[in-house]
Protein backbone atom coordinates (compact mmCIF):
# COMPACT_ATOMS: atom_id res chain seq x y z
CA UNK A 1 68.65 99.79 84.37
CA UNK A 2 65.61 99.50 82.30
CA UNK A 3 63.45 101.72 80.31
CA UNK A 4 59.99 102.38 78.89
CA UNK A 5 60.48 103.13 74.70
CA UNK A 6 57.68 104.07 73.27
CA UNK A 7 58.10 102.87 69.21
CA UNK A 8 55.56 103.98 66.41
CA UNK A 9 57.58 102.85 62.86
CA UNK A 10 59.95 100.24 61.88
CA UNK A 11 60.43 98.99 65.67
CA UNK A 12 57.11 97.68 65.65
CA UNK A 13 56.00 94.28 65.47
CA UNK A 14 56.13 92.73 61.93
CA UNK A 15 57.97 96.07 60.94
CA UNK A 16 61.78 95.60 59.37
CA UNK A 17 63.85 96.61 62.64
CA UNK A 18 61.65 95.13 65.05
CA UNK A 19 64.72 92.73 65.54
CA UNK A 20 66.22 96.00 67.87
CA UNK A 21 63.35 94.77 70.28
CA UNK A 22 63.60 90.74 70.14
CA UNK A 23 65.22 90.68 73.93
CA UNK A 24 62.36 93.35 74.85
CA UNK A 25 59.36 92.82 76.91
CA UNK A 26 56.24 94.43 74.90
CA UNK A 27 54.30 96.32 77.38
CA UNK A 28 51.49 96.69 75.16
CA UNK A 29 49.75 99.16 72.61
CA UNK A 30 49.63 103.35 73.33
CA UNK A 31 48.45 105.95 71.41
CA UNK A 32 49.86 108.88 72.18
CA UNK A 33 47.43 112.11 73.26
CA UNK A 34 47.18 114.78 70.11
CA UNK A 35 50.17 116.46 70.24
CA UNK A 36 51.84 114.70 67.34
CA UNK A 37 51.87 114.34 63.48
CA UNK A 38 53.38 111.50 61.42
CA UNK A 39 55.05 111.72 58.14
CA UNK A 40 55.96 109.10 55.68
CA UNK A 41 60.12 109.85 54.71
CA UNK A 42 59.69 106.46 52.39
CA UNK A 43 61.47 104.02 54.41
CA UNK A 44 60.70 105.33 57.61
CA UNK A 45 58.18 107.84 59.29
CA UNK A 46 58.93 111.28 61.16
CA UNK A 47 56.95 112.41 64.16
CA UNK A 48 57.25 115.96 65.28
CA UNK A 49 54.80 117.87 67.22
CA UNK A 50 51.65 118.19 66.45
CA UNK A 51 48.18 117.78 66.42
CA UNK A 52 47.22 113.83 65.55
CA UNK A 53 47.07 110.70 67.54
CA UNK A 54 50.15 108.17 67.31
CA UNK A 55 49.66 104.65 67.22
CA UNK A 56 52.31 102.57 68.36
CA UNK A 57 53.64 99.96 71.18
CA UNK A 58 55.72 100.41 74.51
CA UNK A 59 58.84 98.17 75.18
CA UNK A 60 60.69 97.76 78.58
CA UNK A 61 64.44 97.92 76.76
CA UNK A 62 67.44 97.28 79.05
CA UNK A 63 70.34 100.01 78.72
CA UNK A 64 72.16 98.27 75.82
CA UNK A 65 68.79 97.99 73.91
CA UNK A 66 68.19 101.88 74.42
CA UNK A 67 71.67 102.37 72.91
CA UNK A 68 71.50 100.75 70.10
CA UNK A 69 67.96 102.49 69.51
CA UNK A 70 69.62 105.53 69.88
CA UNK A 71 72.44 104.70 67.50
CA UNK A 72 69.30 103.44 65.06
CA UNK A 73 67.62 106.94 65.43
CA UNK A 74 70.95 108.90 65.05
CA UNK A 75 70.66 110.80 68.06
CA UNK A 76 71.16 113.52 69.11
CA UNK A 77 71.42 114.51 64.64
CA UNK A 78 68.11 113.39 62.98
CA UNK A 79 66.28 112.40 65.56
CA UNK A 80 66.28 113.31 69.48
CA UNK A 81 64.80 111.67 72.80
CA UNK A 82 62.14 112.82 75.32
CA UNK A 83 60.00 111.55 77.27
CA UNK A 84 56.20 111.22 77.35
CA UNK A 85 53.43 109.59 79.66
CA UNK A 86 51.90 106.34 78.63
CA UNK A 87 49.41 104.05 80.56
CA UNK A 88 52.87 102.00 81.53
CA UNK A 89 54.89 104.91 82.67
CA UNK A 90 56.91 107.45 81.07
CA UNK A 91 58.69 106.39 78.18
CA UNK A 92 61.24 107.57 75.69
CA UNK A 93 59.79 108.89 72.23
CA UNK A 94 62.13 109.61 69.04
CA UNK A 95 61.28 112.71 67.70
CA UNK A 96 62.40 114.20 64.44
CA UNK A 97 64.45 116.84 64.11
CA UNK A 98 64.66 118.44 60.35
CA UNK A 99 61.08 119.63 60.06
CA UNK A 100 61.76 121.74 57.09
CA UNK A 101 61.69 118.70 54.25
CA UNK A 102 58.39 116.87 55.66
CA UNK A 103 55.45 116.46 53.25
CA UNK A 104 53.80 113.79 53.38
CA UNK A 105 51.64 113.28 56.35
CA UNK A 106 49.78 110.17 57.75
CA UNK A 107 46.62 111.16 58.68
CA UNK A 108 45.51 108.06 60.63
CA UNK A 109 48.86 108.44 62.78
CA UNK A 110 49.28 104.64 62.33
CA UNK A 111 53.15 103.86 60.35
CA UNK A 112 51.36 100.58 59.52
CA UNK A 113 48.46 101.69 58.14
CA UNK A 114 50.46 104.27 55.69
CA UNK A 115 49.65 102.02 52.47
């Protein structure tokens, strides 16, 4: 079975687990409606709902892809899956679950644009 991910942080092309996605079809670029916001943890962001614009990409990911994604974003602990419409179809978003240490926020909503 195959899936739609939709990836905003270190999956991303040129980003330093986009190797998760090297048997992965890109689907192409998204951004997401405002109903997000993006926070720099240091090595990796956090989304969590919102009210900002998230840039990212969508992958088609095969089942084995998804679960090592999953195993990535310790789910269902730090980080849980649901789904979202994008102009390919619904896809799976990581969202962040431990809102209560988050402080700094990316204001452009773009993990590669942070610096």
């Amino acid at each position: 079975m195959q899936h739609l991910v939709f990836v905003y942080g270190t999956l991303r092309q040129g980003e330093c687990n986009h190797h998760y996605l090297v048997n992965s079809q890109l689907l192409g670029h998204f951004d997401t409606p405002p109903e997000y916001t993006l926070y720099d943890l240091g090595p990796y962001p956090a989304l969590v709902e919102g009210r900002n614009v998230i840039s990212g990409e969508v992958y088609l990911v095969d089942e084995e892809t998804l679960a090592k994604l999953d195993e990535l974003e310790d789910v269902p602990v730090e980080y849980r899956r649901e789904s979202i419409e994008t102009t390919f179809g619904r896809a799976w978003i990581y969202v962040y679950q431990e809102s209560d240490h988050l402080d700094t926020i990316i204001e452009s909503g773009d993990w590669c644009q942070r610096v």
